[in-house]
Protein backbone atom coordinates (compact mmCIF):
# COMPACT_ATOMS: atom_id res chain seq x y z
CA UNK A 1 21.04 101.48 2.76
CA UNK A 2 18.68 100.15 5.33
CA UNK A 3 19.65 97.52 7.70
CA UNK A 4 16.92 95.21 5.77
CA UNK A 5 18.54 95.81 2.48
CA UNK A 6 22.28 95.53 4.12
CA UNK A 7 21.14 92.21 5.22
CA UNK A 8 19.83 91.15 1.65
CA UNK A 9 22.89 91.84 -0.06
CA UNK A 10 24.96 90.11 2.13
CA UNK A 11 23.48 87.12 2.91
CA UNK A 12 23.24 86.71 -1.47
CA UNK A 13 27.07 87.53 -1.79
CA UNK A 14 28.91 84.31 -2.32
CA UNK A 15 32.54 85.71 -1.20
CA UNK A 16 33.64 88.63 1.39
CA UNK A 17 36.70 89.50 3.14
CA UNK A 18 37.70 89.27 6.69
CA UNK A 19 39.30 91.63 8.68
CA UNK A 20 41.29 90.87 12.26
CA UNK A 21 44.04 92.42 13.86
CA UNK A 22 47.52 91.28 15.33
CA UNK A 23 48.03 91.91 18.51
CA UNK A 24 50.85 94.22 17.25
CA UNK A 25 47.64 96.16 15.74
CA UNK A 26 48.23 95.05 12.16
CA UNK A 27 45.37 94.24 10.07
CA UNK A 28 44.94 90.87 8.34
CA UNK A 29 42.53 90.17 5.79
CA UNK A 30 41.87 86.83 4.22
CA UNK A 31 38.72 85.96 1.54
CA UNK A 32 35.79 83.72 3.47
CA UNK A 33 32.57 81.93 2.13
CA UNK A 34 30.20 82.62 4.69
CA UNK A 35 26.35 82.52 5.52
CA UNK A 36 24.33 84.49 7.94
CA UNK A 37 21.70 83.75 10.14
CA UNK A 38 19.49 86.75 12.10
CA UNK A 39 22.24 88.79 13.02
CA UNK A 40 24.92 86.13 13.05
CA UNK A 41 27.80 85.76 10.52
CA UNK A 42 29.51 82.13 10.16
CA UNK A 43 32.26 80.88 8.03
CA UNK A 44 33.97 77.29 8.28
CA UNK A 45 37.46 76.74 7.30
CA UNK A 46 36.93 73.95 5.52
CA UNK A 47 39.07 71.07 3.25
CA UNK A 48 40.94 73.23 1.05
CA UNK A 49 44.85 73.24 1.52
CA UNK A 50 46.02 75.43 3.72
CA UNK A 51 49.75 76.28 4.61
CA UNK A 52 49.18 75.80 8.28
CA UNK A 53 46.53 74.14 10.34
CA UNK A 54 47.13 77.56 12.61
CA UNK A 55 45.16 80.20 10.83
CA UNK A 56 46.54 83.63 11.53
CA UNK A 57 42.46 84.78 11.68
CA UNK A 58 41.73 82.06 14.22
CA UNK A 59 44.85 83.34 16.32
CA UNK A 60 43.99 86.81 16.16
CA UNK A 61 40.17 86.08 17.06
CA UNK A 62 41.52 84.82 19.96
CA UNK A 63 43.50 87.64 20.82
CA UNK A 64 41.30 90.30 19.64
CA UNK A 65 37.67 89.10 18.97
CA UNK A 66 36.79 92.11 17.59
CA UNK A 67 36.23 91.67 13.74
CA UNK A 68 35.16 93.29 10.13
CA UNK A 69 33.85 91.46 7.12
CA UNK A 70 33.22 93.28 3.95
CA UNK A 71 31.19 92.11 1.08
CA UNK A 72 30.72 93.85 -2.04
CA UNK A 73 29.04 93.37 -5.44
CA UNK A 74 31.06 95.53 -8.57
CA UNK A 75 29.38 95.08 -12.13
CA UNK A 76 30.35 97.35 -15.11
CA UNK A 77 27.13 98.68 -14.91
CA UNK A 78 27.52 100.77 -11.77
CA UNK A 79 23.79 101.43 -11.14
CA UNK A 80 24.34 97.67 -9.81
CA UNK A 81 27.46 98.15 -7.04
CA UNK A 82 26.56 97.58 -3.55
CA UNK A 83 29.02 97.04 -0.54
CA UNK A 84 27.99 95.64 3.00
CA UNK A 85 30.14 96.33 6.28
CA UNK A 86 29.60 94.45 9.77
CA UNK A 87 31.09 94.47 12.44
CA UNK A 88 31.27 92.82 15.98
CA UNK A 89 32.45 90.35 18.34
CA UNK A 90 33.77 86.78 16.80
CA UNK A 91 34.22 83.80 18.68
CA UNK A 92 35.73 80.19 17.29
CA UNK A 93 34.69 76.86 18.07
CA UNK A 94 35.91 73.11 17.04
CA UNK A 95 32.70 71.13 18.10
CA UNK A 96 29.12 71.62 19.69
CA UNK A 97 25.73 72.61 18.75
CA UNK A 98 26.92 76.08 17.39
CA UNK A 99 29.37 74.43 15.04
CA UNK A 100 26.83 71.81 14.07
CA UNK A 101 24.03 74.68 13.14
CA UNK A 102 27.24 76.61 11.21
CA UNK A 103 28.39 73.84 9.15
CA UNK A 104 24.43 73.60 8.13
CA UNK A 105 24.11 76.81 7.20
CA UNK A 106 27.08 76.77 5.32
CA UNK A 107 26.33 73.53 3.59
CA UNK A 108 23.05 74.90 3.09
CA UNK A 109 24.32 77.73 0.90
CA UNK A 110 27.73 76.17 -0.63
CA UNK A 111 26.46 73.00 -2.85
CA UNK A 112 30.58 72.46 -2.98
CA UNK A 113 30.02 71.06 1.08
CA UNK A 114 27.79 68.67 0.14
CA UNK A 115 29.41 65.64 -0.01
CA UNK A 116 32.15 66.52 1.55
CA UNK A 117 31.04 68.99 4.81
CA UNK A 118 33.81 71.00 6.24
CA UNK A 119 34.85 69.76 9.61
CA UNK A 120 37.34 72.73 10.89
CA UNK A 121 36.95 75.64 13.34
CA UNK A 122 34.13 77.82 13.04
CA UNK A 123 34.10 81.58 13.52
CA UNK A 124 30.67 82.95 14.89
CA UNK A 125 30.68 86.64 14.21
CA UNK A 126 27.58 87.92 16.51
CA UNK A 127 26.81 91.31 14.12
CA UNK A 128 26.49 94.63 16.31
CA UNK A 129 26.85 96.84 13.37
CA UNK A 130 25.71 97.12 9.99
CA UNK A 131 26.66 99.75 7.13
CA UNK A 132 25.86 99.53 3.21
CA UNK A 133 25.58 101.67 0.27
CA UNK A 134 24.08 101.07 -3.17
CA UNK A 135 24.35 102.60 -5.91
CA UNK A 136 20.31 102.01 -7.01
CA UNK A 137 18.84 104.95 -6.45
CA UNK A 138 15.31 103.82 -4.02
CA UNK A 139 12.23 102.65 -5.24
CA UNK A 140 13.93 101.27 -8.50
């Protein structure tokens, strides 16, 4: 899968799955909406309940900005399955410019944050690797 196509699929998937580490070197991986811009990956935690206000993912950002998300499309029809992998550096933020443009973007693609916008951390996931497969065989 080309880089172009990579970036198609993803940026139409509606769910993918974050990866971080612990410090300890154990993985975490929690479900994020998302939406990505050039070669930039955003997701907002936003108003949903959440057990803590202290987000394991935000912690281990801090402590390890290196980062994974995974998106993937599976249909019974497997001509159809596609899977996207980035990776790169991720930083968070609380207020500012770059969390104003994120919540857009994500408001922009969730019509759930429209009336109500999500006003939590952002992580800014600046993509430095892309990988994808599909199962469509090219030029169909």
């Amino acid at each position: 899968m080309v880089i172009d196509e990579a970036r198609l699929c993803l940026t139409s998937a509606r769910v993918a799955t974050l990866a971080t580490a612990r410090s300890s070197g154990e993985i975490d991986l929690v479900p994020i909406t998302f939406a990505v811009a050039g070669n930039q990956l955003v997701s907002v935690v936003d108003h949903k309940p959440k057990t803590t206000p202290h987000l394991r993912r935000l912690e281990n950002i801090t402590g390890n900005p290196r980062v994974t998300v995974l998106a993937h499309s599976y249909e019974e029809e497997w001509n159809r399955l596609w899977w996207v992998r980035v990776r790169g550096t991720a930083r968070t933020t609380a207020s500012g410019p770059d969390h104003r443009d994120a919540v857009r973007l994500m408001v922009d693609k969730y019509p759930q944050l429209v009336d109500t916008p999500p006003t939590g951390p952002v992580i800014i996931l600046e993509i430095d690797e892309w990988l994808g497969w599909t199962a469509r065989q090219s030029g169909s």
